[in-house]
N, C-alpha and C. Protein backbone atom coordinates (compact mmCIF):
# COMPACT_ATOMS: atom_id res chain seq x y z
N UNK A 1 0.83 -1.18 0.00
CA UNK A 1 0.00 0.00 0.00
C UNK A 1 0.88 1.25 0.00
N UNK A 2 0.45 1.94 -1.00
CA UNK A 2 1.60 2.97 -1.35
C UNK A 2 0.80 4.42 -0.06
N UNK A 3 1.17 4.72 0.75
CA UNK A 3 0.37 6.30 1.76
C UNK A 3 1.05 7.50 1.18
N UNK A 4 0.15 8.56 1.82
CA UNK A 4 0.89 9.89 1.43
C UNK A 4 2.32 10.02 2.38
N UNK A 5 2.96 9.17 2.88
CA UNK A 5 4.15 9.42 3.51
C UNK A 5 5.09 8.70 2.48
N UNK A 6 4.80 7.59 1.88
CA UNK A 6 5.68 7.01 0.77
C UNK A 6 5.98 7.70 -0.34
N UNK A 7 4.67 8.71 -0.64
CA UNK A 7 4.67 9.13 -1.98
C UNK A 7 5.65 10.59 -1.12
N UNK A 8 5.50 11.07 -0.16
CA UNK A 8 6.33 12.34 -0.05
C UNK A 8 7.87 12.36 0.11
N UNK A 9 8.39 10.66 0.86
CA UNK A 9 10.01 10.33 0.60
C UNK A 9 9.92 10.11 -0.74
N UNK A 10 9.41 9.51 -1.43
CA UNK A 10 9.88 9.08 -2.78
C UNK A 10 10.07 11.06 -3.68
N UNK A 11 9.17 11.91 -3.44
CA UNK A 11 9.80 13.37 -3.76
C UNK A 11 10.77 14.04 -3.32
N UNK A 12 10.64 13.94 -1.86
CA UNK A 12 11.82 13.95 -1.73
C UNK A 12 12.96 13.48 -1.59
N UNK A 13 13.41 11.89 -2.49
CA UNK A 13 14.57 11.62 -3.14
C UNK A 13 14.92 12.06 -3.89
N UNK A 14 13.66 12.29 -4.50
CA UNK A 14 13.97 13.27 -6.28
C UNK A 14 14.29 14.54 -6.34
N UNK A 15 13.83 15.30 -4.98
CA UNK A 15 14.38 16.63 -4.67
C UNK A 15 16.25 16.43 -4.58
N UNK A 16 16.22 15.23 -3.19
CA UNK A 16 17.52 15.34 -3.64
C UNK A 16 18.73 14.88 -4.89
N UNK A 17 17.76 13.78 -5.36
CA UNK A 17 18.14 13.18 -6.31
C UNK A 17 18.72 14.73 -7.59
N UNK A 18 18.09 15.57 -7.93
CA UNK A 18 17.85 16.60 -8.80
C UNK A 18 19.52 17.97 -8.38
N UNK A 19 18.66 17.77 -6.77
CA UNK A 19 20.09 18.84 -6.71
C UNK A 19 21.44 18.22 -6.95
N UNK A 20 21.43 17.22 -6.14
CA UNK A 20 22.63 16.46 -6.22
C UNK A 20 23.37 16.48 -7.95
N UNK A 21 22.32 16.14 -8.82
CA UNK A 21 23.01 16.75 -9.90
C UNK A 21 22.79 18.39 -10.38
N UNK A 22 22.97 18.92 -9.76
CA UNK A 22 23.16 20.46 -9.38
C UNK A 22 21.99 20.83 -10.64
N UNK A 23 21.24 20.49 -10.41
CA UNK A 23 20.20 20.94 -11.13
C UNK A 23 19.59 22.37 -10.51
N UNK A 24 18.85 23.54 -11.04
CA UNK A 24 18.59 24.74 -9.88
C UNK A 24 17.30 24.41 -9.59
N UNK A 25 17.43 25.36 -8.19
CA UNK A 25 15.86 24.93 -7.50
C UNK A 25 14.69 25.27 -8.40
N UNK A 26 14.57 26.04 -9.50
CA UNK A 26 13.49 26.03 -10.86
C UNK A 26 13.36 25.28 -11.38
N UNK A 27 14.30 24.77 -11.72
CA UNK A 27 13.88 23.18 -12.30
C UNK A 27 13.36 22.23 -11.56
N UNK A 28 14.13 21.97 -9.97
CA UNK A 28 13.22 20.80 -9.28
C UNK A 28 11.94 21.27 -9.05
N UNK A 29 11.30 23.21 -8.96
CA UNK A 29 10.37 23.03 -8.64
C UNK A 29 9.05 22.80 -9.76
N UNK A 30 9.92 23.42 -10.94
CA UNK A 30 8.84 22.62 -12.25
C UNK A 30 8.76 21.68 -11.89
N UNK A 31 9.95 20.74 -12.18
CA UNK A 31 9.82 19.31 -12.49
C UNK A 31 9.19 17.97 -11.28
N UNK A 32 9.42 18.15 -10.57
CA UNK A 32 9.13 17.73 -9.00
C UNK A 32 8.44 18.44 -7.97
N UNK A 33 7.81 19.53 -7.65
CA UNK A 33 7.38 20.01 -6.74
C UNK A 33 6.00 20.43 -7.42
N UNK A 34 5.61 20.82 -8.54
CA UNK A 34 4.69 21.43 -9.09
C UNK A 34 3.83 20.55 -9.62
N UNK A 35 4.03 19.56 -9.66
CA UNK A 35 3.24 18.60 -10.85
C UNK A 35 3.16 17.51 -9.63
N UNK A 36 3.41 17.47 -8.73
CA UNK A 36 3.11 16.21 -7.37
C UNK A 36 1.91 16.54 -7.31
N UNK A 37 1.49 15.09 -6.77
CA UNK A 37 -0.15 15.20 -6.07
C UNK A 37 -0.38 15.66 -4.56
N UNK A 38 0.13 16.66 -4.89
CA UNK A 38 -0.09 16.86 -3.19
C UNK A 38 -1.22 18.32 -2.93
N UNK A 39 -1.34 18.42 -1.44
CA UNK A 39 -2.28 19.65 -1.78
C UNK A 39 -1.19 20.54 -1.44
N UNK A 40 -1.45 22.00 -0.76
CA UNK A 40 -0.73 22.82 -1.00
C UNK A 40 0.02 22.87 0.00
N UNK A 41 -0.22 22.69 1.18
CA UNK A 41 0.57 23.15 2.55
C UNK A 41 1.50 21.69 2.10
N UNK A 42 1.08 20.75 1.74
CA UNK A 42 2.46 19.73 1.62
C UNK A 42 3.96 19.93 0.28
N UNK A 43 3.24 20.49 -0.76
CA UNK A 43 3.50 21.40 -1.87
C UNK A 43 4.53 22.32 -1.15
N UNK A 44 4.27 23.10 -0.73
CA UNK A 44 5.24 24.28 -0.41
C UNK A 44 6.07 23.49 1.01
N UNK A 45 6.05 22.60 1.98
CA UNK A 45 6.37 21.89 2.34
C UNK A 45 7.72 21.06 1.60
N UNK A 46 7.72 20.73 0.50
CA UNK A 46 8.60 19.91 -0.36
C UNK A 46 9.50 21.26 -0.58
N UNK A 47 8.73 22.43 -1.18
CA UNK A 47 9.70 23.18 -1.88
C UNK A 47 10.48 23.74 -0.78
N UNK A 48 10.28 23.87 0.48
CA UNK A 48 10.79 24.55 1.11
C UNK A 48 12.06 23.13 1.83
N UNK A 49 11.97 21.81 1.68
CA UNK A 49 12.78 20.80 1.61
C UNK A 49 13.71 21.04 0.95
N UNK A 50 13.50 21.68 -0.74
CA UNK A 50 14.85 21.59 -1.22
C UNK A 50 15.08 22.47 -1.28
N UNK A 51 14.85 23.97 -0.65
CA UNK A 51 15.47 24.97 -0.61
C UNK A 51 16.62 25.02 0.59
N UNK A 52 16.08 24.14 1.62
CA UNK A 52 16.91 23.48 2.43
C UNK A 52 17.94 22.73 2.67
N UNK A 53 17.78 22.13 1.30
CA UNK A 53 18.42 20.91 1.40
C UNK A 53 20.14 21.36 0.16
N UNK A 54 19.40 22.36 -0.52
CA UNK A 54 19.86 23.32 -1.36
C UNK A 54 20.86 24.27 -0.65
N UNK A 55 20.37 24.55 0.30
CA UNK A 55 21.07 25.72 0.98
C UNK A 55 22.63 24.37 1.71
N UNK A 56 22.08 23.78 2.46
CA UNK A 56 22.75 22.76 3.38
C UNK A 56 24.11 22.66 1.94
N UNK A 57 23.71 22.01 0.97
CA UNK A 57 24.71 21.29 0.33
C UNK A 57 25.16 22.20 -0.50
N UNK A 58 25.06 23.76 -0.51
CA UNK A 58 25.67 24.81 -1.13
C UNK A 58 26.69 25.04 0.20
N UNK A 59 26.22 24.67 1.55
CA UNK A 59 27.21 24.87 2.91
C UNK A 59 28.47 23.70 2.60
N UNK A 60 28.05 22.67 2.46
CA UNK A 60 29.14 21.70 2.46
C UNK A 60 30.12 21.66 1.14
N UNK A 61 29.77 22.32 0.38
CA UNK A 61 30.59 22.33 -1.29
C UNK A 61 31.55 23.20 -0.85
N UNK A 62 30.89 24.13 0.19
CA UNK A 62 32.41 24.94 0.12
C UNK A 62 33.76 25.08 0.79
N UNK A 63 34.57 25.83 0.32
CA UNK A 63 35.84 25.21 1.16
C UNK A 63 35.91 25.60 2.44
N UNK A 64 37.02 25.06 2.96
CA UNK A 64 36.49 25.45 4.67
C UNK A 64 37.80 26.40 4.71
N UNK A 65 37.81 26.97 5.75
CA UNK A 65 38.87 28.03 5.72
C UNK A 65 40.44 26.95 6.49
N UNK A 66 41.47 27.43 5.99
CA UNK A 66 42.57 26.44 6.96
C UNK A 66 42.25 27.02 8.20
N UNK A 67 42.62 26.17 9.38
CA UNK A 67 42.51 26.70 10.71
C UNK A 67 44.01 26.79 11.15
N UNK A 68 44.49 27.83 11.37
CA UNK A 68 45.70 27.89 12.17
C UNK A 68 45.70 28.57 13.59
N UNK A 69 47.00 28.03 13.98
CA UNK A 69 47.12 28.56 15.45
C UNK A 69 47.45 29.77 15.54
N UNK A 70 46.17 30.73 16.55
CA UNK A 70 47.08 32.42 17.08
C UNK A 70 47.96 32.62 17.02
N UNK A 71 48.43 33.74 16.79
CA UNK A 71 50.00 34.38 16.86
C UNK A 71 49.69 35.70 17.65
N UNK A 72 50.39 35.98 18.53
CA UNK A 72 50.49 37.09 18.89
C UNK A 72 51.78 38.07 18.37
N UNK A 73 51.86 39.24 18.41
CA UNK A 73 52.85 40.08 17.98
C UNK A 73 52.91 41.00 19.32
N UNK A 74 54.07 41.23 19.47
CA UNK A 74 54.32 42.15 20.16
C UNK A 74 55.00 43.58 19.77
């Protein structure tokens, strides 16, 4: 029995599935967020998943700064 909780992981694999190939959030939301059967509060629900999920893995792509040890000057 497929529920509305199966059908909302299976979008959002495809949310991540989509960014992951750096697809932009316009496209997942044509392609995946707009055309789901969902009603609306679950709808904007998803989109706001991969704007999230979007944001998160725009955090981890980037470089991290080197960390070095204080120096003081005198």
């Amino acid at each position: 029995m497929v529920g509305p909780m199966t059908e909302v992981s299976t979008l959002q694999a495809r949310v991540r599935a989509a960014l992951d190939e750096h697809r932009s959030l316009l496209d997942v939301e044509r392609e995946v967020v707009e055309p789901a059967d969902l009603d609306a509060e679950r709808r904007d629900a998803l989109w706001l998943y991969a704007w999230c999920y979007r944001d998160r893995f725009k955090r981890q792509s980037r470089p991290r700064p080197v960390e070095r040890p204080l120096t003081f000057r005198r």
